[in-house]
Protein backbone atom coordinates (compact mmCIF):
# COMPACT_ATOMS: atom_id res chain seq x y z
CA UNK A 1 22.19 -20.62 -6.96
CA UNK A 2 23.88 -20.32 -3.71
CA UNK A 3 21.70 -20.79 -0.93
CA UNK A 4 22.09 -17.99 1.70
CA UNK A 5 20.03 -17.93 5.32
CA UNK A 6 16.65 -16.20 3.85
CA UNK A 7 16.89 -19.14 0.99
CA UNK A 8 17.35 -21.90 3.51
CA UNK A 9 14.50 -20.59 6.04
CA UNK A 10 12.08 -19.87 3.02
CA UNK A 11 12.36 -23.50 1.34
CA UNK A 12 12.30 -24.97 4.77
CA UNK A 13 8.81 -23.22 5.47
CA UNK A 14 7.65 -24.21 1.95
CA UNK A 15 8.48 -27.71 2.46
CA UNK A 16 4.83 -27.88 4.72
CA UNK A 17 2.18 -26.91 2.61
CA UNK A 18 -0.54 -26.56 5.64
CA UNK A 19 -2.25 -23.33 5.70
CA UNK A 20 -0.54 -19.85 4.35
CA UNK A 21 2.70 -19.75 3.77
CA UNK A 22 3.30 -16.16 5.05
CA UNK A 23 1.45 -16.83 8.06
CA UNK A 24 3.85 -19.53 8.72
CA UNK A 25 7.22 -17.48 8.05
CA UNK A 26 5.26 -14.41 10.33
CA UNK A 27 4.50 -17.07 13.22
CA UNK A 28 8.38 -18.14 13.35
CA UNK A 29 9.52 -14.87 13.35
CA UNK A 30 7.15 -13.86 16.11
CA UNK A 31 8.46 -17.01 18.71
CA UNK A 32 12.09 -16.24 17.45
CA UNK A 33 11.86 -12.59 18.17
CA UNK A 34 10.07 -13.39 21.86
CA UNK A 35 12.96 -15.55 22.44
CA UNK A 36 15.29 -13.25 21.58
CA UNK A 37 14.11 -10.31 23.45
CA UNK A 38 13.44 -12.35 26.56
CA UNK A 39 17.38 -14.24 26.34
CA UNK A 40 20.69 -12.19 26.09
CA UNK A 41 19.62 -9.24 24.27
CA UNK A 42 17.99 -8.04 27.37
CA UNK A 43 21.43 -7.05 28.63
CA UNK A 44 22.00 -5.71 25.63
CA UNK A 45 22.63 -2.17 25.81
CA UNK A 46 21.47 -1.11 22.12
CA UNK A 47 18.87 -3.39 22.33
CA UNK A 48 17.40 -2.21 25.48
CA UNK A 49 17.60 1.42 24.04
CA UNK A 50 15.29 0.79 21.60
CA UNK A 51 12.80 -1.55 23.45
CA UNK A 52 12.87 1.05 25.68
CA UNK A 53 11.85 3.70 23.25
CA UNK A 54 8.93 1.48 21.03
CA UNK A 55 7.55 -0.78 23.83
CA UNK A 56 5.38 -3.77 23.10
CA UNK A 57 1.92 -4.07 21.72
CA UNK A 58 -0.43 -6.18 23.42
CA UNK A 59 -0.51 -9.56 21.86
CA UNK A 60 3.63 -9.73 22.05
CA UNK A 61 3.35 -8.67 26.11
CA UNK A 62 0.74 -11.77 26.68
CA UNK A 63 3.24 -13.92 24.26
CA UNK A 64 6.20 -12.33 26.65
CA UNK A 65 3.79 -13.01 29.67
CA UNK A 66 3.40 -16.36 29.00
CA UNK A 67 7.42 -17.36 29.13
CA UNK A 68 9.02 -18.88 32.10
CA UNK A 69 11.54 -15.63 31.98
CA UNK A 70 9.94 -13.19 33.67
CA UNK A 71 12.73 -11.59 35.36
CA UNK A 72 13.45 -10.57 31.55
CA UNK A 73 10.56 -9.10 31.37
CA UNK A 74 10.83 -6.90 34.75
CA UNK A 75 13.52 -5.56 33.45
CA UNK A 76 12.59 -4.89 30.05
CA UNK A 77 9.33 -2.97 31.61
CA UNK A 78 11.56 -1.10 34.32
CA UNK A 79 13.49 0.38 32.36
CA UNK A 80 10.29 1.08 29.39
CA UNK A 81 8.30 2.86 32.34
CA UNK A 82 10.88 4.93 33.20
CA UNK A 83 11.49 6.13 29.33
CA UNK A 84 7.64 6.54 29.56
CA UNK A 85 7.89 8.66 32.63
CA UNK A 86 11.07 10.62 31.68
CA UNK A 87 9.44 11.51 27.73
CA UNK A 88 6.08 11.91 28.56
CA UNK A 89 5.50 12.60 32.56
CA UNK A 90 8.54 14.87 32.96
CA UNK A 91 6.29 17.98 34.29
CA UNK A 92 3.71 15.79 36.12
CA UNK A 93 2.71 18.98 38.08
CA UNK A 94 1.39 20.35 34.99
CA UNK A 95 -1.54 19.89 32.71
CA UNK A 96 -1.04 17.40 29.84
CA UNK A 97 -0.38 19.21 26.55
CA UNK A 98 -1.02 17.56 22.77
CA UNK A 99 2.31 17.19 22.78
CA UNK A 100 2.44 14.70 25.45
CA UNK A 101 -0.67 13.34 24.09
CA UNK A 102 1.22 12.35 21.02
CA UNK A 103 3.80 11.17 22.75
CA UNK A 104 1.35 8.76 24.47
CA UNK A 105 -0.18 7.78 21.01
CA UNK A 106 3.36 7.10 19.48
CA UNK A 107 3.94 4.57 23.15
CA UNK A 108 0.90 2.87 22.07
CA UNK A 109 1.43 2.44 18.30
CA UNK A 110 4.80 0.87 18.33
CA UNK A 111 6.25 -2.43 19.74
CA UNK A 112 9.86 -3.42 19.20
CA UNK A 113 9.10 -7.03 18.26
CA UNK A 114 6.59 -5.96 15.62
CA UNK A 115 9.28 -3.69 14.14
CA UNK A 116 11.48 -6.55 13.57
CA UNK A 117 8.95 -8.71 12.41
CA UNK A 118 8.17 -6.77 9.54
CA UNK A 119 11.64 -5.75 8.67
CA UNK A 120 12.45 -9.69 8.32
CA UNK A 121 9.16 -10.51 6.56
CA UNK A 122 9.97 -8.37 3.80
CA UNK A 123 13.28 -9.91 3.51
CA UNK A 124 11.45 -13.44 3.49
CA UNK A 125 9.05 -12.29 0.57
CA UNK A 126 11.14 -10.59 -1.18
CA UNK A 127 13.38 -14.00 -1.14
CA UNK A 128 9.75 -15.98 -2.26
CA UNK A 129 9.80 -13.18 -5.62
CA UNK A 130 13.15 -13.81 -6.18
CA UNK A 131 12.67 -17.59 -6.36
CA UNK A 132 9.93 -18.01 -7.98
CA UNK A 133 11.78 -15.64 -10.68
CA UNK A 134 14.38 -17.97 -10.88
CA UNK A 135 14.01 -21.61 -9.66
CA UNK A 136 11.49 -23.94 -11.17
CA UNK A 137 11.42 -26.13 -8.46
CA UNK A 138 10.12 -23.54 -6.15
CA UNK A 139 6.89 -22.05 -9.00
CA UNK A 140 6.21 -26.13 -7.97
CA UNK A 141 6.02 -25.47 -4.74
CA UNK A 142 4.33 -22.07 -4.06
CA UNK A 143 1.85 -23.52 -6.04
CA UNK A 144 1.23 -26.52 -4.12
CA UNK A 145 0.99 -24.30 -1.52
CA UNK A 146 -2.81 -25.04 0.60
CA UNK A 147 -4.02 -21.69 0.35
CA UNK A 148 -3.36 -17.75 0.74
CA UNK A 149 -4.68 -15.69 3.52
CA UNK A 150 -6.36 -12.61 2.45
CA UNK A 151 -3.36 -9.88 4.03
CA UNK A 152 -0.91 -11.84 2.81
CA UNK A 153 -2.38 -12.05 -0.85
CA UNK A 154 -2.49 -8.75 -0.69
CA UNK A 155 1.35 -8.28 0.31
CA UNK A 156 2.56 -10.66 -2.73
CA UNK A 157 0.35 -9.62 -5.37
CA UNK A 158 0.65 -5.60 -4.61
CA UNK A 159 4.75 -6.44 -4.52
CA UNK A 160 5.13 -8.61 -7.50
CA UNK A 161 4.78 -6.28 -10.03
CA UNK A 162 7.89 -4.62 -9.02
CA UNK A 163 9.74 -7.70 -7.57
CA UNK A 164 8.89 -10.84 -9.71
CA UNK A 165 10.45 -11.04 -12.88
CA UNK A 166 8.37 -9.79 -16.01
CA UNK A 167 8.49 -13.60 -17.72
CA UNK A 168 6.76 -15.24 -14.40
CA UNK A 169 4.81 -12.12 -12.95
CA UNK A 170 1.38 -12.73 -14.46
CA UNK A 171 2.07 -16.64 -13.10
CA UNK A 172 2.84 -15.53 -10.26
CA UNK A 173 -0.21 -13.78 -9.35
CA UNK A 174 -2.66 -15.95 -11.19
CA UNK A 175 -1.22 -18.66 -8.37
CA UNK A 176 -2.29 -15.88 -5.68
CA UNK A 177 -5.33 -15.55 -7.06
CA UNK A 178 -5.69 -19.60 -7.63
CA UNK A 179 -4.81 -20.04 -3.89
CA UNK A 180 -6.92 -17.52 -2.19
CA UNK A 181 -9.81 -17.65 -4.35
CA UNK A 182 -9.93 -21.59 -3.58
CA UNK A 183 -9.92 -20.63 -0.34
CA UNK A 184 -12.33 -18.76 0.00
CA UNK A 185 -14.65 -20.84 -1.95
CA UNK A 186 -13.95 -23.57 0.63
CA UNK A 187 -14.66 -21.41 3.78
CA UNK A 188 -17.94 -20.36 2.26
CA UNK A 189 -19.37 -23.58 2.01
CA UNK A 190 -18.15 -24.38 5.13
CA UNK A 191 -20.42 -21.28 6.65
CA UNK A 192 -23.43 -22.54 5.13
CA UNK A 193 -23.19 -25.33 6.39
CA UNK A 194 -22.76 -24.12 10.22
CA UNK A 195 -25.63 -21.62 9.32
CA UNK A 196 -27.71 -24.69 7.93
CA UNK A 197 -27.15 -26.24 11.64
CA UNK A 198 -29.45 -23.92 12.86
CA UNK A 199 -32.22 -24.90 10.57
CA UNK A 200 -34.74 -27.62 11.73
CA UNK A 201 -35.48 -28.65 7.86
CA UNK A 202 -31.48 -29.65 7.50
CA UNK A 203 -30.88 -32.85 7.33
CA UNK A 204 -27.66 -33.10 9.68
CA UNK A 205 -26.36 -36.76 8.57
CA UNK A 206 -25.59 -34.35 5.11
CA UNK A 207 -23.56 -31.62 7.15
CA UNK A 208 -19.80 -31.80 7.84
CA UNK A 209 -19.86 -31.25 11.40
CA UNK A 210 -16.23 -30.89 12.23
CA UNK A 211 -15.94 -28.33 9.13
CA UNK A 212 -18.65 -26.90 9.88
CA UNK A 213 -17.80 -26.74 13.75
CA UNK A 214 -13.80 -24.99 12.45
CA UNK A 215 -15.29 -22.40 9.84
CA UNK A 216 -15.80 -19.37 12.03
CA UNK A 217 -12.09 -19.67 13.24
CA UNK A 218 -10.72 -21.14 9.91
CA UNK A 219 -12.48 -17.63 8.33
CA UNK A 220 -11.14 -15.13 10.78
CA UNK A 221 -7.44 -17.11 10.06
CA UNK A 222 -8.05 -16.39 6.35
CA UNK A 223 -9.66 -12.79 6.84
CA UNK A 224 -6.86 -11.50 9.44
CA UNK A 225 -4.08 -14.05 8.76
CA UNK A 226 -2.66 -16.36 11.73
């Protein structure tokens, strides 16, 4: 098969097996998109258009906020306040409307970088069904995989039966299940065993304290995804 740029990105990320494979393809999107928006596509005039119109959640402004180019972001937010003012606070002498209300929720809901995010992680997953449909080498892989977040189970296994071929679909999402269950087996124990810290009849020389230290944050990872 000929490998094109979503085949080439995908095996690369498969290649590490540490922690969820989606989570992985989602976090180098995010840094690549941050990148982009705060490098030449600021001066872009189609690009500014839109970033003007969707904005930026929260999480990718302190990402944005964080960057050493943050005469970038002036501009980007100069020119998104004044689409703010000009759609929603045209008539600031008079009272706000639900109109303008919903304009303000529609501000808040939508963020440029997220947009593009999830426009290229479809792409990428719908590259991981059409592999695993078709390479063997791959099936090895995903399976080998360390484990599944709990979104991002969701997202393969509620796309698969549409987008993985018929002769590897019910494969295909017992290895979901396999990797996420395992999981999840794994971060319960680990729980316990910060819950049994607390007890004065534990006998700590039995307790993993590093795991047990890393399974609050290791469960939110697997709850929420990374």
């Amino acid at each position: 098969m000929r490998d094109d740029l979503c085949t080439i990105t995908v095996s690369e990320i498969f290649e590490d097996n540490e922690g969820c494979p989606v989570c992985r393809m989602r976090n180098r999107l995010d840094e690549r998109f941050v990148d982009y928006i705060l490098g030449p596509a600021v001066m872009e005039p189609d690009v500014r258009i839109i970033s003007n119109e969707r904005g930026y959640c929260r999480e990718h402004l302190r990402q944005m906020m964080t960057r050493e180019n943050r005469l970038a972001l002036a501009l980007l937010l100069q020119t998104h306040l004044d689409e703010i003012g000009k759609d929603i606070f045209k008539h600031k002498a008079k009272p706000a409307t639900p109109k303008t209300a919903y304009k303000a929720a529609r501000m808040i809901e939508t963020c440029f970088i997220c947009d593009r995010i999830e426009k290229s992680l479809q792409r990428f997953v719908d590259t991981i069904f059409r592999l695993y449909s078709t390479e063997k080498e791959f099936r090895q892989t995903f399976a080998s995989q360390q484990y599944l977040c709990l979104p991002h189970f969701e997202l393969l296994t509620s796309n698969a039966k549409t987008a993985v071929s018929k002769k590897w679909r019910a494969q295909f999402n017992t290895e979901c299940s396999r990797l996420a269950h395992n999981r999840l087996a794994d971060l319960k124990e680990g729980i316990e065993q910060f819950i049994s810290i607390f007890n004065y009849k534990t006998d700590k020389t039995k307790v993993d304290m590093d795991r047990a230290r890393e399974a609050i944050e290791q469960t939110s990872v697997f709850l929420c995804g990374k």
